[in-house]
C-alpha atoms as a PDB file:
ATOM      1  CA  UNK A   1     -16.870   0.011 -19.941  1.00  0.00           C
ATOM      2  CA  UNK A   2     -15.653   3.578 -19.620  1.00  0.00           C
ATOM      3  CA  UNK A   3     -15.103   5.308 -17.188  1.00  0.00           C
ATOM      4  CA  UNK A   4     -18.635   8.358 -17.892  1.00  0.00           C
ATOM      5  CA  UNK A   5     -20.685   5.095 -18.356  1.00  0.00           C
ATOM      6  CA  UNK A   6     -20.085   3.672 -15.388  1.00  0.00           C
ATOM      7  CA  UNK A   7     -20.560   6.753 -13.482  1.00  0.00           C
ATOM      8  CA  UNK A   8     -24.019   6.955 -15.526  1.00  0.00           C
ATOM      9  CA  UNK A   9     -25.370   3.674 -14.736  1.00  0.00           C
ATOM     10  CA  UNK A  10     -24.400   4.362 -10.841  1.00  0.00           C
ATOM     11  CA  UNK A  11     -25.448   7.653 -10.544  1.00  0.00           C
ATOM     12  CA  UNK A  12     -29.024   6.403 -12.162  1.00  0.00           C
ATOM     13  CA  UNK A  13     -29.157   4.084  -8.720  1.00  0.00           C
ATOM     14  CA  UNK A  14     -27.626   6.609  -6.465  1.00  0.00           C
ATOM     15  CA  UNK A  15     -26.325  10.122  -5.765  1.00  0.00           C
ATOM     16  CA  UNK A  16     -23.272  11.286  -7.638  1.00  0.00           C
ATOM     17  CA  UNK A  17     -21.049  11.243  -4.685  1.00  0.00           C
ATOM     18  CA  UNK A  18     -22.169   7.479  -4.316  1.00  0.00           C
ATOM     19  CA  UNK A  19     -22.028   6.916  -7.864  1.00  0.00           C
ATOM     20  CA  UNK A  20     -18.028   8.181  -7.805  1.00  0.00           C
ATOM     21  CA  UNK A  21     -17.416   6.230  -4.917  1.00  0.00           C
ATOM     22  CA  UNK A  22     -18.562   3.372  -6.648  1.00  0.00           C
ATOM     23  CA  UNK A  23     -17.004   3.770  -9.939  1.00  0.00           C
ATOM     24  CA  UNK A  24     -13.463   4.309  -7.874  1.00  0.00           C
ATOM     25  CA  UNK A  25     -14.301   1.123  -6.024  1.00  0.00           C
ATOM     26  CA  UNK A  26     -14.465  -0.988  -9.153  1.00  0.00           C
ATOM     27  CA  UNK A  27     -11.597   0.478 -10.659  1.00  0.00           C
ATOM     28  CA  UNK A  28      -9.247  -0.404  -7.468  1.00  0.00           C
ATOM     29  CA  UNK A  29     -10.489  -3.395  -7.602  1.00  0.00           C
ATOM     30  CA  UNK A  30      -9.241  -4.605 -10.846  1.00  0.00           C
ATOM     31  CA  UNK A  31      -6.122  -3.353 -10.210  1.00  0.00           C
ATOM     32  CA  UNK A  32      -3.485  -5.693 -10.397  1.00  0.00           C
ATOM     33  CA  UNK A  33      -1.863  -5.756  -6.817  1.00  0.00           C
ATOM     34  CA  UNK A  34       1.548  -4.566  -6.652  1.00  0.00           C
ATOM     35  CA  UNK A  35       2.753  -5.370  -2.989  1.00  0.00           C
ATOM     36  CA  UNK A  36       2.987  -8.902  -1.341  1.00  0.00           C
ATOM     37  CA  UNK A  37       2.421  -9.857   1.717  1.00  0.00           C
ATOM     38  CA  UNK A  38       5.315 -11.975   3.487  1.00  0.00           C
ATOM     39  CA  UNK A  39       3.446 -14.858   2.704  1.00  0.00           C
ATOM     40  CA  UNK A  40       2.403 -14.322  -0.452  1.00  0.00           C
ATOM     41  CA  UNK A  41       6.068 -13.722  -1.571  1.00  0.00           C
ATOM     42  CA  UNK A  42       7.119 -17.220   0.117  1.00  0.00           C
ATOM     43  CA  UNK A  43       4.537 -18.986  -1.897  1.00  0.00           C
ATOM     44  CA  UNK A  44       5.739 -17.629  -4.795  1.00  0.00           C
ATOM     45  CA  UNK A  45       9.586 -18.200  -3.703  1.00  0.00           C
ATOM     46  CA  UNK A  46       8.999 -21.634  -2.884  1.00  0.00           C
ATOM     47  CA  UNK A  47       9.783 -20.804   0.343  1.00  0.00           C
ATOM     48  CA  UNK A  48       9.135 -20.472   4.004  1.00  0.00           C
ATOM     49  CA  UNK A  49       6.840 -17.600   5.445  1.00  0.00           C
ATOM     50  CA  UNK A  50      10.190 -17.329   8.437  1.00  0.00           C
ATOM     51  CA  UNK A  51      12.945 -17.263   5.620  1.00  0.00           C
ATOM     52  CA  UNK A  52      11.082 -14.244   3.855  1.00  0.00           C
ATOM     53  CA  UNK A  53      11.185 -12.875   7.303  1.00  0.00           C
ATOM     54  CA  UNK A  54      15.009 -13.701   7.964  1.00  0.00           C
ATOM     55  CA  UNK A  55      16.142 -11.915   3.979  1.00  0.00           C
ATOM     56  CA  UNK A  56      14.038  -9.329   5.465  1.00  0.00           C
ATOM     57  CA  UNK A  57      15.822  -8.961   8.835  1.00  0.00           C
ATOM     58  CA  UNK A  58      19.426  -9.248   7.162  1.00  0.00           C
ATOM     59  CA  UNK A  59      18.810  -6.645   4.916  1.00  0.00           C
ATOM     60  CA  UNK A  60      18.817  -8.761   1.496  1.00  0.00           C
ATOM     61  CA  UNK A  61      14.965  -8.290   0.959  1.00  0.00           C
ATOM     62  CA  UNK A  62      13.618  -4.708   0.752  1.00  0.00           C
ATOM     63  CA  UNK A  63      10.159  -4.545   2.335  1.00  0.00           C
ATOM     64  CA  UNK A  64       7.953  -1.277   3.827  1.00  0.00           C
ATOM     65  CA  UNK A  65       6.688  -1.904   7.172  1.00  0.00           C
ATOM     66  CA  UNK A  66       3.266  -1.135   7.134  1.00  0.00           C
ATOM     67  CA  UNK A  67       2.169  -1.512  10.588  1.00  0.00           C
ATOM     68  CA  UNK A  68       0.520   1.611  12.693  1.00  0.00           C
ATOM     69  CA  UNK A  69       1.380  -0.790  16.008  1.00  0.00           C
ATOM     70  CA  UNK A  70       4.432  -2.552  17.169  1.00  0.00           C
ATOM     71  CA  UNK A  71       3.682  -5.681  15.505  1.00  0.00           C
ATOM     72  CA  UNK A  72       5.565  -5.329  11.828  1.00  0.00           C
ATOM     73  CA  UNK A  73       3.596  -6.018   8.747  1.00  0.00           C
ATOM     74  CA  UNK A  74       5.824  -6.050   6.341  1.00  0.00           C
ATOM     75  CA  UNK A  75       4.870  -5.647   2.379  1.00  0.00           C
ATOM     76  CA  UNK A  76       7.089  -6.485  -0.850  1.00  0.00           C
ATOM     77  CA  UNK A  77       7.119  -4.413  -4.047  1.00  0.00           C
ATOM     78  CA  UNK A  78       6.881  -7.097  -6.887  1.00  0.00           C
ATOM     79  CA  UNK A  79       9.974  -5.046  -8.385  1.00  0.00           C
ATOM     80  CA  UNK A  80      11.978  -5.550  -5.161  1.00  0.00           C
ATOM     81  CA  UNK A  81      11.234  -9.395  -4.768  1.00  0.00           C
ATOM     82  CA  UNK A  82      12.408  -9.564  -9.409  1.00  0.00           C
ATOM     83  CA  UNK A  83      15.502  -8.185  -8.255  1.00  0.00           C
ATOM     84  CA  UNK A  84      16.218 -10.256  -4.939  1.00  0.00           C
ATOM     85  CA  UNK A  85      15.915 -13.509  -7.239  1.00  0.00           C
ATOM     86  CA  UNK A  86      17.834 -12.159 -10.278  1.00  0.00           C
ATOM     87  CA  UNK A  87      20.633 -10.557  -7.939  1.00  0.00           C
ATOM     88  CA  UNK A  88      20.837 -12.957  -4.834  1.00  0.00           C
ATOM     89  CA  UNK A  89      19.879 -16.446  -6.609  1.00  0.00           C
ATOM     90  CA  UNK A  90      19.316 -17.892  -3.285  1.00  0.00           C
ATOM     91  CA  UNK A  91      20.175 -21.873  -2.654  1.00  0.00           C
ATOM     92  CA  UNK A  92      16.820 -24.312  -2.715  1.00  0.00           C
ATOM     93  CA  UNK A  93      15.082 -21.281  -4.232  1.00  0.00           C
ATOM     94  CA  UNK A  94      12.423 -22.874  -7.034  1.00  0.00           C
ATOM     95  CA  UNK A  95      12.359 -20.899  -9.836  1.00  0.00           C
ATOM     96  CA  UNK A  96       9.599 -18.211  -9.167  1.00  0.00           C
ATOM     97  CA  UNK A  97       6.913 -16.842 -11.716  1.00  0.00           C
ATOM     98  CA  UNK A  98       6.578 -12.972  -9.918  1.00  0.00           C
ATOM     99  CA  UNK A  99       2.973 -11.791 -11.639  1.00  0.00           C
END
């Protein structure tokens, strides 16, 4: 559905502010997600959540920390975590599929 119809068929429930709201809302939704979480990139590695965490620390693994406190949260462009596995080939590494 485009982009106008959507728009008309929530702005026939709601205002139009609510209506673009909405519309954004579904769109971001469908959108494929492009950052992993630690964990989510050691399920994918085959891996442990604390060796993610350890490339990470030693510099091998770009992430962004994300955090606002002092606790990290740490978040891995699918880009960054192809290139880790085609450049470092790490030992008892399965081999990933990175969607």
């Amino acid at each position: 559905m485009s982009l106008e119809k959507r728009f008309q068929h929530w702005s026939d429930i709601t205002n139009d502010t609510a209506a673009a709201i909405l519309v954004l809302a579904e769109v971001l939704a469908k959108k494929p997600k492009q950052l992993l979480s630690v964990a989510d990139a050691a399920k994918q590695l085959g891996v442990r959540r604390e060796k993610v965490l350890a490339w990470i620390h030693a510099g091998k693994l770009p992430a962004t920390n994300t955090a606002t406190s002092s606790r990290p949260r740490y978040r891995i462009s699918k880009a960054a975590l192809k290139e880790f596995v085609t450049l470092e080939k790490p030992k008892r590494l399965r081999v990933p599929r990175i969607v």
